[in-house]
N, C-alpha and C. Protein backbone atom coordinates (compact mmCIF):
# COMPACT_ATOMS: atom_id res chain seq x y z
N UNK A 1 -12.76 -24.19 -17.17
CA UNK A 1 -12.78 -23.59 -15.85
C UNK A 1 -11.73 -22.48 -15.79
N UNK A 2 -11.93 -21.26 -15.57
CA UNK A 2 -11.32 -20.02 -15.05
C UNK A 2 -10.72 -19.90 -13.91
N UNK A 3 -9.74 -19.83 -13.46
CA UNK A 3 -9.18 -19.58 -12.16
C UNK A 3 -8.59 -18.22 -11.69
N UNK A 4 -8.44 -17.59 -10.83
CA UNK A 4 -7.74 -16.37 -10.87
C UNK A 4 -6.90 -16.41 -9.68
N UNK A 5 -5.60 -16.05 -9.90
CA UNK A 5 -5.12 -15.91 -8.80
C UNK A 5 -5.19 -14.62 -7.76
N UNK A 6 -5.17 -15.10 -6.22
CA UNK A 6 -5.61 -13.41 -5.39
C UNK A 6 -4.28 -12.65 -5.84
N UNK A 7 -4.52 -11.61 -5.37
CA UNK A 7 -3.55 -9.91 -6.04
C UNK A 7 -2.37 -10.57 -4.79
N UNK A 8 -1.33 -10.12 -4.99
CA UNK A 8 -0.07 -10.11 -4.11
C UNK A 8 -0.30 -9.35 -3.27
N UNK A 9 0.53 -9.82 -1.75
CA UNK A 9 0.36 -8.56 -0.74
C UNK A 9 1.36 -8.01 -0.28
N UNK A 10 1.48 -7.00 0.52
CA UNK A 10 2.39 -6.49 1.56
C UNK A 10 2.05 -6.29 2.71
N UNK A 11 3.02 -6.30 3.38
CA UNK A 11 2.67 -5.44 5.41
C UNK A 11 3.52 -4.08 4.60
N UNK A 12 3.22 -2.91 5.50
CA UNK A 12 3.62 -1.43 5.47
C UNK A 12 3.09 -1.11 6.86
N UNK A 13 3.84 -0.03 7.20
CA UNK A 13 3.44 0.57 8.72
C UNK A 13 2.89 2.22 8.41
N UNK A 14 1.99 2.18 9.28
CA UNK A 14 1.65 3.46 9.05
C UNK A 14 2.79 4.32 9.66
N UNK A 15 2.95 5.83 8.67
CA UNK A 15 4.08 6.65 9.38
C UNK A 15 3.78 7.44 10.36
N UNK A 16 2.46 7.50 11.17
CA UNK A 16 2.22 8.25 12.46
C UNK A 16 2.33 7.24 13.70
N UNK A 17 1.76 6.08 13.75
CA UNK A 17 1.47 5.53 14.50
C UNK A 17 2.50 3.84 14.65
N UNK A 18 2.22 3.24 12.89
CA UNK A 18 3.54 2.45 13.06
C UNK A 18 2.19 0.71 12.99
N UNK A 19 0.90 0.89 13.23
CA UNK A 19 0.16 -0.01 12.86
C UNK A 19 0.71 -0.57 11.86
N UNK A 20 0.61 -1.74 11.86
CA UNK A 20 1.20 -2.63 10.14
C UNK A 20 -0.16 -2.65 9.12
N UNK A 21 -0.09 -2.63 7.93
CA UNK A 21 -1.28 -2.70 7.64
C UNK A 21 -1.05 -3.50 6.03
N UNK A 22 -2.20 -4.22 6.03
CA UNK A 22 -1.84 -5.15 4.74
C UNK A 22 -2.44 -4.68 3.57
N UNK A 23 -1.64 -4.59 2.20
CA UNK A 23 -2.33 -3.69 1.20
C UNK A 23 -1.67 -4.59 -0.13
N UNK A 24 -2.83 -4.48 -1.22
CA UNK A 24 -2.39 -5.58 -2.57
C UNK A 24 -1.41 -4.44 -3.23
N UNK A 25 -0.77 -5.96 -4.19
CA UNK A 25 0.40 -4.99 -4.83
C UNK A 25 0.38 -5.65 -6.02
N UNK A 26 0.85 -4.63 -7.15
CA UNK A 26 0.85 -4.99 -8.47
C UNK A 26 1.58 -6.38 -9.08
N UNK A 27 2.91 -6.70 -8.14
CA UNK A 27 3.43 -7.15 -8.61
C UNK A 27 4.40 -7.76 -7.49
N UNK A 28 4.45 -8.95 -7.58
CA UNK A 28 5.25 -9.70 -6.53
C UNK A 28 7.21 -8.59 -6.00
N UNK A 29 7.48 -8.55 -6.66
CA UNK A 29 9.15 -7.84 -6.33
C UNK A 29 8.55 -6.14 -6.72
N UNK A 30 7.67 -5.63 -6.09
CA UNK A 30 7.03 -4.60 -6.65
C UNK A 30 8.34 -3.62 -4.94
N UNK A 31 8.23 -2.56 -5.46
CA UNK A 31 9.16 -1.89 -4.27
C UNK A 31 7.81 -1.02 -3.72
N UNK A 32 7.74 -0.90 -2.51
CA UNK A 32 6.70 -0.23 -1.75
C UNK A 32 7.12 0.88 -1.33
N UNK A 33 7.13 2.52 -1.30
CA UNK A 33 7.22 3.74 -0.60
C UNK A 33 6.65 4.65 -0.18
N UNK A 34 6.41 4.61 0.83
CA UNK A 34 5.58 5.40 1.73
C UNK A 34 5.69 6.78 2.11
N UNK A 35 4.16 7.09 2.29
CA UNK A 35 4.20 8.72 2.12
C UNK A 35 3.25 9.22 2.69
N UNK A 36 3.37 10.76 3.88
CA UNK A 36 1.92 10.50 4.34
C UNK A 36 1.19 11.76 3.58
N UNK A 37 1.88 12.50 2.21
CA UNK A 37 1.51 13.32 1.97
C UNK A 37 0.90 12.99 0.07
N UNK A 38 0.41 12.72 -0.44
CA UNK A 38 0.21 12.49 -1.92
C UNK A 38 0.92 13.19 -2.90
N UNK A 39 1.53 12.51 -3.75
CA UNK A 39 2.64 13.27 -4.84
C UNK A 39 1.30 13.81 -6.14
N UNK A 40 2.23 14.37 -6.97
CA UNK A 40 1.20 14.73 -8.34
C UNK A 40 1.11 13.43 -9.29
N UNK A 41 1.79 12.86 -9.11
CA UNK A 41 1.75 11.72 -10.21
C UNK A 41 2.67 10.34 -9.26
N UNK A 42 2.64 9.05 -10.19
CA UNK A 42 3.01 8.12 -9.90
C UNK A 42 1.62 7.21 -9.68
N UNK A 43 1.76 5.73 -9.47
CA UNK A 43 1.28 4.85 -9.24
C UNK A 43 0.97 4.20 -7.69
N UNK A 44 -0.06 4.20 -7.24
CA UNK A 44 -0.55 4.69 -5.95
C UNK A 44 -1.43 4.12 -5.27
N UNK A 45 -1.58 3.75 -4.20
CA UNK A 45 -2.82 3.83 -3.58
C UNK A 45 -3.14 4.31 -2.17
N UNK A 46 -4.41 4.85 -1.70
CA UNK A 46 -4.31 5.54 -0.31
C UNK A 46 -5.04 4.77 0.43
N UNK A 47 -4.14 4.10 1.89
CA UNK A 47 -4.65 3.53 2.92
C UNK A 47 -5.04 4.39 4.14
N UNK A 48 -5.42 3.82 4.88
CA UNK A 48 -5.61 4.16 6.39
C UNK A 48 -5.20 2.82 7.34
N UNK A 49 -4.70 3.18 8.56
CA UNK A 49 -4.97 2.32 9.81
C UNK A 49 -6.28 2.51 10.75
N UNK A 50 -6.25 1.53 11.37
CA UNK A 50 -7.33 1.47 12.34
C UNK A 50 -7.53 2.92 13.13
N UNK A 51 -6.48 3.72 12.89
CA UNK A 51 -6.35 5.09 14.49
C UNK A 51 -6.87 5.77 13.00
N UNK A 52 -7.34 5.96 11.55
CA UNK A 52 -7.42 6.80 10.81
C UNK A 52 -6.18 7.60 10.53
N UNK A 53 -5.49 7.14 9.90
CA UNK A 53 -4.75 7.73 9.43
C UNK A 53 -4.40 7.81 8.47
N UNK A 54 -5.12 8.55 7.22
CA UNK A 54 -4.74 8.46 5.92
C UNK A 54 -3.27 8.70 4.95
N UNK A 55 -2.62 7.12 4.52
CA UNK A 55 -1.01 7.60 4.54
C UNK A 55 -1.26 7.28 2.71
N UNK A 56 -0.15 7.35 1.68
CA UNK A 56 0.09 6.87 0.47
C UNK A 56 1.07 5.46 -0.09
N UNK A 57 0.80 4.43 -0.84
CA UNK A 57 2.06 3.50 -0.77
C UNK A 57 1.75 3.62 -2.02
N UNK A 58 2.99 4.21 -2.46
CA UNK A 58 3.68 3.95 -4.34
C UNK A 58 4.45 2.79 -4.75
N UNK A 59 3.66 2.17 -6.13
CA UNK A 59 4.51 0.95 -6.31
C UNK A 59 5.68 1.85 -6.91
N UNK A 60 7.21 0.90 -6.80
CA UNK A 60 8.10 1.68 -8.11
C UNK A 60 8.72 0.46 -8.35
């Protein structure tokens, strides 16, 4: 039997509005930094809140 464990999470707030929003993370002690503009590189993913607001959270 195979088991998998679910991905780790975080709360983050969006930086316009401040909605919390829950997003998986690589890695349990993973550092989260937020951005509402996209860098050229780094490790990444792009959320939105409910009001649409497309922001960036970089693991580091």
């Amino acid at each position: 039997m195979t088991t998998t464990t679910p991905p780790d999470t975080a709360y983050v707030n969006c930086p316009k509005c401040g909605e919390s929003i829950t997003v998986s993370i690589p890695e349990r002690d993973t550092e989260l930094r937020i951005r509402s503009t996209v860098a050229a590189f780094g490790d990444h993913t792009k959320v939105a809140c409910s009001n649409d607001h497309p922001f960036w959270v970089y693991y580091c």
